[in-house]
C-alpha atoms as a PDB file:
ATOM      1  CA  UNK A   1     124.837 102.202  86.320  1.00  0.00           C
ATOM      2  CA  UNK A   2     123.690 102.619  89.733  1.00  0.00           C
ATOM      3  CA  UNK A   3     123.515  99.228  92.425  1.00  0.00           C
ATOM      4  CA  UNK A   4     119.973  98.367  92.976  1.00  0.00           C
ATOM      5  CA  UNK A   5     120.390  99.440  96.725  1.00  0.00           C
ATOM      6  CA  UNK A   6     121.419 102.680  95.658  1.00  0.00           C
ATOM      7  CA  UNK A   7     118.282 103.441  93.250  1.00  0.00           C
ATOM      8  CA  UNK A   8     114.941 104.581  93.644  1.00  0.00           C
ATOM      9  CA  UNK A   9     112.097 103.046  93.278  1.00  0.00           C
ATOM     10  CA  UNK A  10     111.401 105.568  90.177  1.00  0.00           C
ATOM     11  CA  UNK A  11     114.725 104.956  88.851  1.00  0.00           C
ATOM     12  CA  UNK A  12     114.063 101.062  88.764  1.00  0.00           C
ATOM     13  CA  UNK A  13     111.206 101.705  87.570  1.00  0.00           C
ATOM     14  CA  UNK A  14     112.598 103.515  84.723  1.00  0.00           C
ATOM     15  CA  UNK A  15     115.926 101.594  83.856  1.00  0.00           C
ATOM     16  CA  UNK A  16     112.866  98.170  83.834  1.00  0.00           C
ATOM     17  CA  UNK A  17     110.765 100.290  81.884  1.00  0.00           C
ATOM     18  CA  UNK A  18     113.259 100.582  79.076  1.00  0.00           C
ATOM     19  CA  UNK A  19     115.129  97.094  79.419  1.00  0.00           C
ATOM     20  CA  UNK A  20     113.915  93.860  77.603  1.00  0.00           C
ATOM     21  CA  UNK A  21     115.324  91.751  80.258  1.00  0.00           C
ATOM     22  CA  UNK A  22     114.302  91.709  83.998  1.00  0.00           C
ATOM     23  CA  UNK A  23     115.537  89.178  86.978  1.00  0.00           C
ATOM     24  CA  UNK A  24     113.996  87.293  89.592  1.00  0.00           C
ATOM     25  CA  UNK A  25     114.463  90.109  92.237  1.00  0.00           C
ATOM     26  CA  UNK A  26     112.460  92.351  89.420  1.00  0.00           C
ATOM     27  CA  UNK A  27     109.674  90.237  89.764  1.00  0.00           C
ATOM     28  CA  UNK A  28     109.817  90.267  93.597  1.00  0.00           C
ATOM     29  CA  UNK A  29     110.251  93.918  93.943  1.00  0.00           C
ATOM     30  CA  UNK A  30     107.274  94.506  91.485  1.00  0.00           C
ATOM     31  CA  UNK A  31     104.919  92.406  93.179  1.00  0.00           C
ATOM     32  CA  UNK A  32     105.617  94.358  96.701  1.00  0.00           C
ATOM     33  CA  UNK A  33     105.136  97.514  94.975  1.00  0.00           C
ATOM     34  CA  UNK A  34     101.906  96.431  93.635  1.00  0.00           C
ATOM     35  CA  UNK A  35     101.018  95.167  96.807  1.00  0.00           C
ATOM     36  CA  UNK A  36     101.752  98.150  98.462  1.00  0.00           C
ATOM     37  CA  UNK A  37      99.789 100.215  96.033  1.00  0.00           C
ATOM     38  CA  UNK A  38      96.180  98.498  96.009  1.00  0.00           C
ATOM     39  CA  UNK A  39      97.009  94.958  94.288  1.00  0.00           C
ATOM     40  CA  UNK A  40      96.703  92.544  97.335  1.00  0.00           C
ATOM     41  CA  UNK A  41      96.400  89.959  94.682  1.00  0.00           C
ATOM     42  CA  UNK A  42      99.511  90.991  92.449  1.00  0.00           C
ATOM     43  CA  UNK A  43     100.962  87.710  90.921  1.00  0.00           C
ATOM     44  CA  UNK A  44     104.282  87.973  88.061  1.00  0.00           C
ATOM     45  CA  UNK A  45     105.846  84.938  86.699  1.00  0.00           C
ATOM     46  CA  UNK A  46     108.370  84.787  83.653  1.00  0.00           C
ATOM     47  CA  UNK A  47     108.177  88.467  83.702  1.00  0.00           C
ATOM     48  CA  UNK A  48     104.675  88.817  83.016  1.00  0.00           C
ATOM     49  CA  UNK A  49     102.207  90.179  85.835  1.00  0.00           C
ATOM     50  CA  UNK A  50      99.028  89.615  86.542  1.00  0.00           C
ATOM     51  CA  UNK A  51      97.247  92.742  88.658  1.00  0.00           C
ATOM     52  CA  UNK A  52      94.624  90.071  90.000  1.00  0.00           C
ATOM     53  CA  UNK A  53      96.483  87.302  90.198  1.00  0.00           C
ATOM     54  CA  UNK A  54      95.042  85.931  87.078  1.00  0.00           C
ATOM     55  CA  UNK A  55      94.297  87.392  83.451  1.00  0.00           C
ATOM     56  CA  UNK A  56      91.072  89.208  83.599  1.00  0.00           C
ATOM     57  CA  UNK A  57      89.310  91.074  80.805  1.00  0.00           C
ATOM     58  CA  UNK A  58      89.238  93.873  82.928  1.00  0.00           C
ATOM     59  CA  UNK A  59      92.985  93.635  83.975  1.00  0.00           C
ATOM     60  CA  UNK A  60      94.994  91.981  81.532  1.00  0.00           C
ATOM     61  CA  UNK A  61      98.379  90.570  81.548  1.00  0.00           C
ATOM     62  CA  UNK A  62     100.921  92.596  81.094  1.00  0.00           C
ATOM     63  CA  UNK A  63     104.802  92.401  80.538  1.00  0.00           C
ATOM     64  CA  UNK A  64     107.126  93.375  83.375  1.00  0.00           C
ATOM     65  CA  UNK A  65     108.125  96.075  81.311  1.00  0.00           C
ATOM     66  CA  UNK A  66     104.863  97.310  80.413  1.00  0.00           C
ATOM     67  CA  UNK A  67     103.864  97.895  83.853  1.00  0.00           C
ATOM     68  CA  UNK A  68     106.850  99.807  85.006  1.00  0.00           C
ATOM     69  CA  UNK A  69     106.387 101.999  81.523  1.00  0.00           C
ATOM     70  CA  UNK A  70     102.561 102.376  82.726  1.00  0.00           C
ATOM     71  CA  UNK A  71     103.819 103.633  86.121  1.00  0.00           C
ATOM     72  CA  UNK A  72     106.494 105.885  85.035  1.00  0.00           C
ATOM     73  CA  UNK A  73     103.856 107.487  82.764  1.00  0.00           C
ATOM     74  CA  UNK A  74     101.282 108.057  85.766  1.00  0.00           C
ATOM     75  CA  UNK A  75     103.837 109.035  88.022  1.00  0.00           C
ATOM     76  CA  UNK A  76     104.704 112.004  85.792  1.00  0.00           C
ATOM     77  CA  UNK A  77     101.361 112.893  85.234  1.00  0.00           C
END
């Protein structure tokens, strides 16, 4: 296993996609991406993010885990 200063951001992405646990500094790091990539409002807590800072019908919470899977996916598409 890699440090996280040596990884990616697609090979964080990747190993969190496929974990069931994530850390504080998971939560921190997705939130920047997010931010970064057109959620200003990007909110996770307990490993469970919210794209608008709240739960929305049109943007639903998600796991941690979910979201990285999401991104992976569109990343390869």
């Amino acid at each position: 296993m890699t440090t996280a200063t040596q990884q990616t951001v697609g090979q964080w992405l990747e190993e969190l996609a496929g974990n069931t646990q994530s850390s504080e500094h998971d939560s921190t790091k997705m939130v920047n991406l997010l931010r970064k990539v057109g959620f200003p409002q990007a909110v996770v807590t307990c490993g469970i993010v919210y794209l608008e800072g709240n739960g929305t019908i049109d943007a639903p919470p998600m796991s941690i885990h979910g979201m990285a899977k999401m991104l992976v996916e569109k990343a390869r598409s």
